[in-house]
Protein backbone atom coordinates (compact mmCIF):
# COMPACT_ATOMS: atom_id res chain seq x y z
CA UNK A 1 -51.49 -60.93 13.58
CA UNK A 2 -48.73 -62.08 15.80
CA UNK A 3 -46.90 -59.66 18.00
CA UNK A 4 -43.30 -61.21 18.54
CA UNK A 5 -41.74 -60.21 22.24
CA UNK A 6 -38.25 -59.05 22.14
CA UNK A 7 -36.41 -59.10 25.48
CA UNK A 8 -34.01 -56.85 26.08
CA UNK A 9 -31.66 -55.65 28.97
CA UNK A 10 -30.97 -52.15 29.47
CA UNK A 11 -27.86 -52.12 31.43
CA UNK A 12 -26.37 -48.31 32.46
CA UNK A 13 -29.51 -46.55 31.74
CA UNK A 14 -30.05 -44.48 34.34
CA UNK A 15 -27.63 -41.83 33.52
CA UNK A 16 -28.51 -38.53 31.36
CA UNK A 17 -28.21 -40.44 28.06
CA UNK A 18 -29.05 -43.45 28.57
CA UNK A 19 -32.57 -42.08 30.27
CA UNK A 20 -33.22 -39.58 27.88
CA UNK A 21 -32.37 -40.86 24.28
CA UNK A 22 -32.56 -44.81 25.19
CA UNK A 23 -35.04 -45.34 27.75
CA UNK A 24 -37.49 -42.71 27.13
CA UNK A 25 -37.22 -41.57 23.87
CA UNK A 26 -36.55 -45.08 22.27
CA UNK A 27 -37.70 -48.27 23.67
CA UNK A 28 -40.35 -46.42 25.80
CA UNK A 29 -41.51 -44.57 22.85
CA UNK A 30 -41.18 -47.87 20.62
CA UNK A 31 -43.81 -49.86 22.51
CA UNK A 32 -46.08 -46.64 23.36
CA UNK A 33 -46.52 -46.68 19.48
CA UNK A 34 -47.32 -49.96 19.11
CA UNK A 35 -43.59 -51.78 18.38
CA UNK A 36 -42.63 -51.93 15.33
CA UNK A 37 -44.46 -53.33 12.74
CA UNK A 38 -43.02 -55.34 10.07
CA UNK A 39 -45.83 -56.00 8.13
CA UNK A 40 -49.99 -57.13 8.28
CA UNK A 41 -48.61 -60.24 10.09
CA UNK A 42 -46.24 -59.18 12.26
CA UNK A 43 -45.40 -56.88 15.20
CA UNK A 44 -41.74 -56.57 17.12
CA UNK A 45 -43.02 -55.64 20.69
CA UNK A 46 -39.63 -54.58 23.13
CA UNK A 47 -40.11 -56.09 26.38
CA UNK A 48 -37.37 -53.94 28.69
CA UNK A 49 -35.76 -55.14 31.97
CA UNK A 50 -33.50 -52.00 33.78
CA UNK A 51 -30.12 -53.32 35.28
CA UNK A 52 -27.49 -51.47 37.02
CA UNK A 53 -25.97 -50.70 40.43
CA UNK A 54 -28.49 -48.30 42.18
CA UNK A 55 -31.83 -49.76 43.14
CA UNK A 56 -33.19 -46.84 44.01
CA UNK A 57 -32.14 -45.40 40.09
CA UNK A 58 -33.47 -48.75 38.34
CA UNK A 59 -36.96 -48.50 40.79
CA UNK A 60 -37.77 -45.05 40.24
CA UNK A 61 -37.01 -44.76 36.06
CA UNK A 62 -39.03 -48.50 35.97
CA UNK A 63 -41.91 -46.90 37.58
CA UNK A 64 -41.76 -43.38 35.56
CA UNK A 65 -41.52 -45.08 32.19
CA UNK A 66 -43.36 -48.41 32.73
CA UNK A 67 -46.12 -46.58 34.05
CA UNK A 68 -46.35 -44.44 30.69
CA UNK A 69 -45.42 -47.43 28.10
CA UNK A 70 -47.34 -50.31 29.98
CA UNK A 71 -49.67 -49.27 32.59
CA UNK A 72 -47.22 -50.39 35.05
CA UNK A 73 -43.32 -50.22 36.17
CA UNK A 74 -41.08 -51.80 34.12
CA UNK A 75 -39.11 -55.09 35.37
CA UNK A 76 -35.38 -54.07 36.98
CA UNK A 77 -32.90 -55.61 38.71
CA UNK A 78 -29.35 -54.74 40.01
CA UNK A 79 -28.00 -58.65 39.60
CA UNK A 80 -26.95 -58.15 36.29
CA UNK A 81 -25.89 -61.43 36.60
CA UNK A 82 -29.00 -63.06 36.96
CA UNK A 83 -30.48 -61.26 34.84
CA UNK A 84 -28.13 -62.44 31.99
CA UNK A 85 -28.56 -65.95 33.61
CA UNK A 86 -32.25 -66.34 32.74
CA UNK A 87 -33.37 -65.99 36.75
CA UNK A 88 -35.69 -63.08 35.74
CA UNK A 89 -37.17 -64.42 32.25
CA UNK A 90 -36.08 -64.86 28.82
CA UNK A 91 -33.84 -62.07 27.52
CA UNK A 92 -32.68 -61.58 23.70
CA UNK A 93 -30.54 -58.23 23.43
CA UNK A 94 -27.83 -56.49 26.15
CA UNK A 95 -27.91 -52.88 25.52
CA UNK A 96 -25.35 -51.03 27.38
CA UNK A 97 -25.04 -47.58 28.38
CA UNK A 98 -22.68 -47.39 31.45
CA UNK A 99 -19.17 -45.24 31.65
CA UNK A 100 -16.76 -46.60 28.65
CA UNK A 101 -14.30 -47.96 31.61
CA UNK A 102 -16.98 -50.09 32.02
CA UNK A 103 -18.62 -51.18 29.25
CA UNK A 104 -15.72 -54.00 28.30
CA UNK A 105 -16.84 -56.34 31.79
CA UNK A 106 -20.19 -56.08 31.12
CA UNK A 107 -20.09 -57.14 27.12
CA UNK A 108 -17.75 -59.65 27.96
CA UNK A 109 -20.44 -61.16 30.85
CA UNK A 110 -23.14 -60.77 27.83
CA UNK A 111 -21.16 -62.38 25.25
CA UNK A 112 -20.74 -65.59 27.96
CA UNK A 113 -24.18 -65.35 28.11
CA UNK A 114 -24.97 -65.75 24.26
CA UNK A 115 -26.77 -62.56 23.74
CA UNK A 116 -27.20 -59.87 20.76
CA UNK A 117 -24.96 -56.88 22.08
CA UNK A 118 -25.84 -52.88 21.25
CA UNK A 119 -23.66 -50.85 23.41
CA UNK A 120 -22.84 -46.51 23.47
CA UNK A 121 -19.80 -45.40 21.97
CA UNK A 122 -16.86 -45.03 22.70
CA UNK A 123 -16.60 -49.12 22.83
CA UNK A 124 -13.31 -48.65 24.68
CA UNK A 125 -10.52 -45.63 24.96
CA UNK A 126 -7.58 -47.11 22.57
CA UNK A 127 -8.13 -49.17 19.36
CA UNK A 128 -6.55 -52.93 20.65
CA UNK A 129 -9.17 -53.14 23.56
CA UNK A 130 -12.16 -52.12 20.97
CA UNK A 131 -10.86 -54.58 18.61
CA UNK A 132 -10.55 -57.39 21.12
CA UNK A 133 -14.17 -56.25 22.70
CA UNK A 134 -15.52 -56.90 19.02
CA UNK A 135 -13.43 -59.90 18.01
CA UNK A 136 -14.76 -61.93 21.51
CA UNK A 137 -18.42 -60.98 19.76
CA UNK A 138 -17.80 -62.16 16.49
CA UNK A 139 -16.08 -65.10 17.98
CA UNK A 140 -19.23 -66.33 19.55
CA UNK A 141 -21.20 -65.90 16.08
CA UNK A 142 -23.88 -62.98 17.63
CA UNK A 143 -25.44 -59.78 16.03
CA UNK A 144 -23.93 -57.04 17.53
CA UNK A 145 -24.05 -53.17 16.91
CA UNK A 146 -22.85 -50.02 18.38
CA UNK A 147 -24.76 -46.94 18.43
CA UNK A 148 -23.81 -44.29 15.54
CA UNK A 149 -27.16 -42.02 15.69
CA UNK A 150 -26.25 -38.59 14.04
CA UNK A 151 -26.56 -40.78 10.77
CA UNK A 152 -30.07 -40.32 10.96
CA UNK A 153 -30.30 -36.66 12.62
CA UNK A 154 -32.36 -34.58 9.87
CA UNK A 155 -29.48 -32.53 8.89
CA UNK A 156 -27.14 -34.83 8.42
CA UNK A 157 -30.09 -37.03 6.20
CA UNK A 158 -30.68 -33.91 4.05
CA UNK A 159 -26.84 -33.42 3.19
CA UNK A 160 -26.78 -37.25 2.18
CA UNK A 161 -29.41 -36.38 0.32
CA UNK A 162 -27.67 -33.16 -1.49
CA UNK A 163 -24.74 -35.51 -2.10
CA UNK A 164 -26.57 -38.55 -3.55
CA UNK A 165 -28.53 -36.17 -6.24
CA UNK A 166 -25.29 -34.32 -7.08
CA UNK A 167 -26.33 -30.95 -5.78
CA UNK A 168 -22.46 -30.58 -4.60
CA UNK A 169 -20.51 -31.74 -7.75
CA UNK A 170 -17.05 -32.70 -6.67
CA UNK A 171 -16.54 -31.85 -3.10
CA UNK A 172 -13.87 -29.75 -2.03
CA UNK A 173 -13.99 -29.54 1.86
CA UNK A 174 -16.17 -30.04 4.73
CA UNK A 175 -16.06 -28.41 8.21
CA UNK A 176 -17.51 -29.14 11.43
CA UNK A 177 -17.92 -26.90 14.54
CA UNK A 178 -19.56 -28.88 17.72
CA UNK A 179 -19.53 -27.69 21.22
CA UNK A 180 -21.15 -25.28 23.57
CA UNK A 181 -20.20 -24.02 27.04
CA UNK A 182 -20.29 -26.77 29.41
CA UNK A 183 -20.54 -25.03 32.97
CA UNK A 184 -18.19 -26.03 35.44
CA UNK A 185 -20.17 -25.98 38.68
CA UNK A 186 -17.91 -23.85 40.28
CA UNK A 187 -20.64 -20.33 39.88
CA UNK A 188 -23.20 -19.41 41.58
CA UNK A 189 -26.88 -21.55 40.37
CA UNK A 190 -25.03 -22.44 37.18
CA UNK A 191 -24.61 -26.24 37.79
CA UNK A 192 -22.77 -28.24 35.47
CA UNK A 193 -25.08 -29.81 32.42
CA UNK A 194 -22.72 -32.87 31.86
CA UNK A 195 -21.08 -35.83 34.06
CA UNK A 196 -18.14 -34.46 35.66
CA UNK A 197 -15.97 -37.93 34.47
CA UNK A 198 -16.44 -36.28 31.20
CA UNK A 199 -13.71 -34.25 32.36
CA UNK A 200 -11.44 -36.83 33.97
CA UNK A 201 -8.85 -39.02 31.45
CA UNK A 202 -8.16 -41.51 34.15
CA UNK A 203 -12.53 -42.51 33.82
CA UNK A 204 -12.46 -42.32 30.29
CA UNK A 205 -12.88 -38.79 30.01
CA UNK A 206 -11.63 -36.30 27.02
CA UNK A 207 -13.69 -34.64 24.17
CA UNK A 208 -11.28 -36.15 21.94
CA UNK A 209 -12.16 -39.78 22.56
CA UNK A 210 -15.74 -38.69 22.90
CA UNK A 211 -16.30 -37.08 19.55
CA UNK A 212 -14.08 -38.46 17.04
CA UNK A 213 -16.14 -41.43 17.32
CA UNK A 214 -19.05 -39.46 15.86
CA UNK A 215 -17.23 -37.98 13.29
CA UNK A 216 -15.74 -41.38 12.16
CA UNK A 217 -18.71 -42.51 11.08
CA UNK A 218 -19.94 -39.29 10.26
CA UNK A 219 -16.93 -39.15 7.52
CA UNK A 220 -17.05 -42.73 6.17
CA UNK A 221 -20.59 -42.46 5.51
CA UNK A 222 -21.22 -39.54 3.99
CA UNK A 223 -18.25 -38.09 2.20
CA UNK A 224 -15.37 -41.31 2.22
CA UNK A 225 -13.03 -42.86 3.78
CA UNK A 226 -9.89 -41.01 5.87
CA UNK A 227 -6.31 -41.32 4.75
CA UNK A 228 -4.83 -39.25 7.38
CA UNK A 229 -5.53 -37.06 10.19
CA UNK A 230 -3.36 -34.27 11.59
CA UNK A 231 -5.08 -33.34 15.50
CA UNK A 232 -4.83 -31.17 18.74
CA UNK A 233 -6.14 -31.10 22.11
CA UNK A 234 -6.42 -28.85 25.36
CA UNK A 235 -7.40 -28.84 28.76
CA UNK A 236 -8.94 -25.24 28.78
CA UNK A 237 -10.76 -24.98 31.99
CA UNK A 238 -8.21 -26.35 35.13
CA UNK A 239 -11.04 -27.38 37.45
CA UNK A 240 -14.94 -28.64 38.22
CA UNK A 241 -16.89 -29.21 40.55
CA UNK A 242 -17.67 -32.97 41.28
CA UNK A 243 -21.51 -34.33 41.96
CA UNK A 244 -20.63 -34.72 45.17
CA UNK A 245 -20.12 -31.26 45.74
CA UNK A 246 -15.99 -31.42 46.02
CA UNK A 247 -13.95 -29.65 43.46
CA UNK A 248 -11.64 -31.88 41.08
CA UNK A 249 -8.37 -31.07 39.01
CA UNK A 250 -9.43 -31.57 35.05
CA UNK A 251 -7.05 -34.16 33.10
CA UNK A 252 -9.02 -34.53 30.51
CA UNK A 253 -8.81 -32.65 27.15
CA UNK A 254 -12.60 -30.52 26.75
CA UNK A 255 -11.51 -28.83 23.29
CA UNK A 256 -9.97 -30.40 20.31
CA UNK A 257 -9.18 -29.77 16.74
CA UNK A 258 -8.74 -31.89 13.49
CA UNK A 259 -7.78 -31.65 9.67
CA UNK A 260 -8.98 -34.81 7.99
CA UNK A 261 -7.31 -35.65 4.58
CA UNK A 262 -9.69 -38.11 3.28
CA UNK A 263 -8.81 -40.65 0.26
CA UNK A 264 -10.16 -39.00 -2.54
CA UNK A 265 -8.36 -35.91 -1.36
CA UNK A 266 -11.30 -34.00 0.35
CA UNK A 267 -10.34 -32.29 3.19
CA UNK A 268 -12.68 -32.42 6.25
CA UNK A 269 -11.69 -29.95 9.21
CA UNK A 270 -13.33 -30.51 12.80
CA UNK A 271 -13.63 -28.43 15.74
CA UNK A 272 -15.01 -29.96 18.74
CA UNK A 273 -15.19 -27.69 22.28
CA UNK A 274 -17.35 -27.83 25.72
CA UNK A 275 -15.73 -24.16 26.08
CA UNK A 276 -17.15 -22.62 23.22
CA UNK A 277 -20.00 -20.15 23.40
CA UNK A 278 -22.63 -20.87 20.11
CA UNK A 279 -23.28 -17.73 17.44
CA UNK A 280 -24.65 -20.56 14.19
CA UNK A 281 -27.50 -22.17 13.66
CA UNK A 282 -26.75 -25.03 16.26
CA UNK A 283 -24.52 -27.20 18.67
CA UNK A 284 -23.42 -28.87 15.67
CA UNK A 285 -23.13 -27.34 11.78
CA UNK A 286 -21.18 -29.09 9.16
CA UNK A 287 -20.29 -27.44 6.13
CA UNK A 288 -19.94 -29.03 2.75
CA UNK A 289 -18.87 -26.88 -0.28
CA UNK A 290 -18.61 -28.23 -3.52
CA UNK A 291 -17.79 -26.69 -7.09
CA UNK A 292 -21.58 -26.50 -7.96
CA UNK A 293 -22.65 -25.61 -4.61
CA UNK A 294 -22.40 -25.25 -0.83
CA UNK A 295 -24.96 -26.62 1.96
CA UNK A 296 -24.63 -25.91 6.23
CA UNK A 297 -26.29 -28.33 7.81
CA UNK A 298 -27.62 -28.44 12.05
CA UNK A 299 -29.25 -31.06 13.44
CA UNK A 300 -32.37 -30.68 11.81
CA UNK A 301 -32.13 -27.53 9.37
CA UNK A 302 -30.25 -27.75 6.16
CA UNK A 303 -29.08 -24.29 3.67
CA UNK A 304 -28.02 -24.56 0.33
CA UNK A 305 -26.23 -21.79 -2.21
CA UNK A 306 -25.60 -22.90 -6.11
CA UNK A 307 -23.42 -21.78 -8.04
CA UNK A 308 -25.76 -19.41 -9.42
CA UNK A 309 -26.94 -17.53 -6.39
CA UNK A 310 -23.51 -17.07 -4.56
CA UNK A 311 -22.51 -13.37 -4.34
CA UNK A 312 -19.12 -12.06 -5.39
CA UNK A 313 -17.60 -9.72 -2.38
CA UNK A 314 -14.77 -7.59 -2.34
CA UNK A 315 -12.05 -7.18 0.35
CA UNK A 316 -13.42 -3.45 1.20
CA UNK A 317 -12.64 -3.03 4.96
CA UNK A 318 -13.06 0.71 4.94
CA UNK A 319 -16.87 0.57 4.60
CA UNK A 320 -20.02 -1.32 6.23
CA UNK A 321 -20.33 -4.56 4.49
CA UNK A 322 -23.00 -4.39 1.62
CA UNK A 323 -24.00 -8.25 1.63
CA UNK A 324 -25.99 -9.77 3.62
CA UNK A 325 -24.54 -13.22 3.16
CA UNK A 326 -27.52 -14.76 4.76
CA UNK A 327 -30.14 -13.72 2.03
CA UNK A 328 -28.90 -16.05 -0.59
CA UNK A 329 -29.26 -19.40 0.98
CA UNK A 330 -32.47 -21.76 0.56
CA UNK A 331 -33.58 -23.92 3.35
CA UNK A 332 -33.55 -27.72 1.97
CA UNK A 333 -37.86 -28.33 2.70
CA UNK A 334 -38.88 -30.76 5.52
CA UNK A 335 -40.64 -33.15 3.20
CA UNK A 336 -40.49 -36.14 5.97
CA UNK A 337 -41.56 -36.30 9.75
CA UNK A 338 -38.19 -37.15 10.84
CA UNK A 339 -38.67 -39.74 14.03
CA UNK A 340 -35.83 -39.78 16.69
CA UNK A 341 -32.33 -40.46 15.37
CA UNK A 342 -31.75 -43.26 18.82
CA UNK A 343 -35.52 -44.78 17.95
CA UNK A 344 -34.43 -44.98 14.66
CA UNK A 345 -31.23 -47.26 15.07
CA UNK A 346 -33.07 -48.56 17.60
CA UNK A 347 -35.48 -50.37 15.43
CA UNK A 348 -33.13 -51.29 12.90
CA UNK A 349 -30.82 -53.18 15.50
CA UNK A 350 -34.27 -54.97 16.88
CA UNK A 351 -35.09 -55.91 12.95
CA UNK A 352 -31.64 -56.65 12.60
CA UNK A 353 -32.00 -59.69 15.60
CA UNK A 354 -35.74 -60.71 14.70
CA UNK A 355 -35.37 -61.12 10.86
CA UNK A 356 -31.89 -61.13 10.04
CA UNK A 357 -32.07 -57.99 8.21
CA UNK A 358 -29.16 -56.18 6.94
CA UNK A 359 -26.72 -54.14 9.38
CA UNK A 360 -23.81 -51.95 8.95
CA UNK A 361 -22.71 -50.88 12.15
CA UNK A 362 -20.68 -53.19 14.02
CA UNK A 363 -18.67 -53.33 16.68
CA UNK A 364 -15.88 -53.65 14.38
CA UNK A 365 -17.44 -50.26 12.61
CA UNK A 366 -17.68 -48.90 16.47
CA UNK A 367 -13.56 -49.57 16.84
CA UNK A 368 -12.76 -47.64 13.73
CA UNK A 369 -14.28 -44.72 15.83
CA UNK A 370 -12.06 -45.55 19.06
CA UNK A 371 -9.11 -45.63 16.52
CA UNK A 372 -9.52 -42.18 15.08
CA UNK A 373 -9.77 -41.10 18.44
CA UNK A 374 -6.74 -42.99 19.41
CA UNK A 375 -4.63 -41.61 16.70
CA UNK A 376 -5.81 -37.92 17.37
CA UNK A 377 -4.35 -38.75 20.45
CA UNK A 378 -0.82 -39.88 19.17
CA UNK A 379 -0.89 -36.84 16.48
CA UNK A 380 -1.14 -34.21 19.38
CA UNK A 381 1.54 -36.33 21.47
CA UNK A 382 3.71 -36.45 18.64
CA UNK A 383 2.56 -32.66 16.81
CA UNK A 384 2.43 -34.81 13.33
CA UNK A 385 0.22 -35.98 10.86
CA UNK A 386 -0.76 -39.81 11.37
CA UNK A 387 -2.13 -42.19 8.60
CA UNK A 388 -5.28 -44.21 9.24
CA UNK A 389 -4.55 -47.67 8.28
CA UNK A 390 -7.06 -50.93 7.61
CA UNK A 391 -8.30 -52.18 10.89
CA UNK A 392 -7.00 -55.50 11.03
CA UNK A 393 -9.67 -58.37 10.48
């Protein structure tokens, strides 16, 4: 049995995300099972080092996790440089996970470097600097990937699923509501459960660039590719409070709205809001219905309703209503133990670099994201409908 080390630098990590979905939940959780094993013969073992600027950060989320994965702290440093240099040991991926203003310098210094690169979405905030950021990769001839994880969230899996055994028949629309309330810091022991440059265009804030990226993907993998897009955005809440304590002007939009026209004439409509307060099933529900039959989808819960079981109302204001439009809906059965939608890509990406196994989800595939976003942008600028053209190769 040979267990094959795979080096990897997580750069940015020490921030709510990259801690929580990357760091804990994947690579940690990776090696505390074992790695990943290919087959009899083989084992893919992740061998972490933690960069970025605070030493104090990198020190203290080394010794939490490496303690739990390893039996002691995991290597860190905040010379990035060296690090990508070889002064700390042998290194095969860059991951990175810092602010999106960021993330271009740091590829770029990875790329020089001759390293795999997996990096957060957004890649960048318009479409020519993500294009550039994954032309400079593909340049230098290495695997690179961008991180598109509600593909494997258990909802989302169980709608493919609907779809691929033709549980919908032809699809007629599909709508998305995301968001919850996002406090703003500014009450009384209700602190703020997101970074406050979320909130702030001019560090690569806006809700709009955020999750159009998602739903990009989201889209083009499950229902088609878009022809068109027709979007708005809003700065709803005028003010946060900072980490620091101070209070800051918002510039950012936190709500946004899209219709979708997709190619094959579907029409996908999108809400997306940090100012919304939730009455559905979950942060994020996307429904699909179809001529044979409808399915709402969370997270992790999926509902269907055929043709056969879907009640027939009548406009009848004047008197309590008489369905209960809950009781005909089926929950799709949890016939899989669905494993972490990050851990997931996760050890796809590491197969991906180790065997040369097939991968979809470039950084080319990450700019397609940064372009919906961008022309959401230019639709609200303008107040028109924009076409979504070929990315150029």
């Amino acid at each position: 049995m040979e267990t094959r080390r795979i080096g990897i630098i997580l750069n940015g990590v020490t921030g709510r995300m990259g801690t929580n979905q990357h760091l804990d939940r994947s690579i940690s959780a990776i090696i505390e099972q074992g790695g990943i094993k290919v087959d009899g013969d083989l084992t893919l073992m992740p061998d972490p080092i933690l960069t970025g600027r605070s030493e104090s950060k990198l020190r203290e989320r080394a010794e939490i996790f490496g303690r739990r994965a390893i039996g002691k702290p995991f290597a860190y440093s905040n010379d990035l440089q060296g690090v990508l240099d070889g002064k700390h040991g042998d290194y095969d991926i860059f991951f990175d996970a810092s602010g999106t203003l960021q993330r271009a310098p740091f590829v770029e210094m990875a790329v020089k470097a001759g390293k795999a690169i997996y990096c957060e979405k957004p890649t960048a905030v318009n479409t020519q600097d993500a294009l550039d950021l994954a032309t400079k990769v593909e340049a230098a001839g290495l695997k690179n990937g961008v991180v598109q994880d509600k593909l494997w969230l258990p909802g989302l899996r169980k709608l493919r699923m609907l779809k691929e055994l033709g549980f919908f028949g032809r699809i007629l629309s599909v709508r998305g509501e995301f968001g919850y309330w996002v406090f703003t810091g500014l009450d009384y022991d209700r602190p703020a459960q997101r970074p406050s440059w979320n909130y702030r265009q001019q560090d690569g804030g806006g809700i709009m660039v955020d999750m159009f990226c998602h739903w990009r993907y989201v889209i083009d993998n499950l229902f088609g590719p878009i022809a068109s897009l027709v979007a708005y955005g809003q700065t709803d809440l005028p003010q946060r409070r900072h980490e620091d304590g101070t209070v800051f002007d918002c510039t950012a939009d936190d709500s946004a709205y899209a219709i979708f026209k997709l190619v094959d004439g579907t029409v996908a409509q999108f809400n997306s809001s940090w100012c919304t307060r939730v009455r559905r099933d979950d942060l994020l529900t996307i429904q699909v219905d179809g001529e044979k039959g409808s399915a709402v989808a969370g997270l992790r819960e999926a509902w269907t309703q055929d043709a056969g079981t879907t009640p027939k109302p009548v406009w009848n204001p004047d008197i309590p209503q008489p369905i209960d439009f809950h009781e005909n809906w089926q929950q799709v059965p949890n016939n899989l133990v669905y494993d972490n939608a990050f851990k997931i890509q996760w050890e796809e990406f590491i197969r991906h670099v180790a065997l040369d196994e097939p991968w979809a989800y470039s950084l080319r595939e990450g700019a397609k994201g940064v372009q919906l976003a961008d022309l959401g942008m230019q639709s609200w600028k303008k107040r028109a409908w924009m076409d979504v053209p070929e990315l150029p190769t």
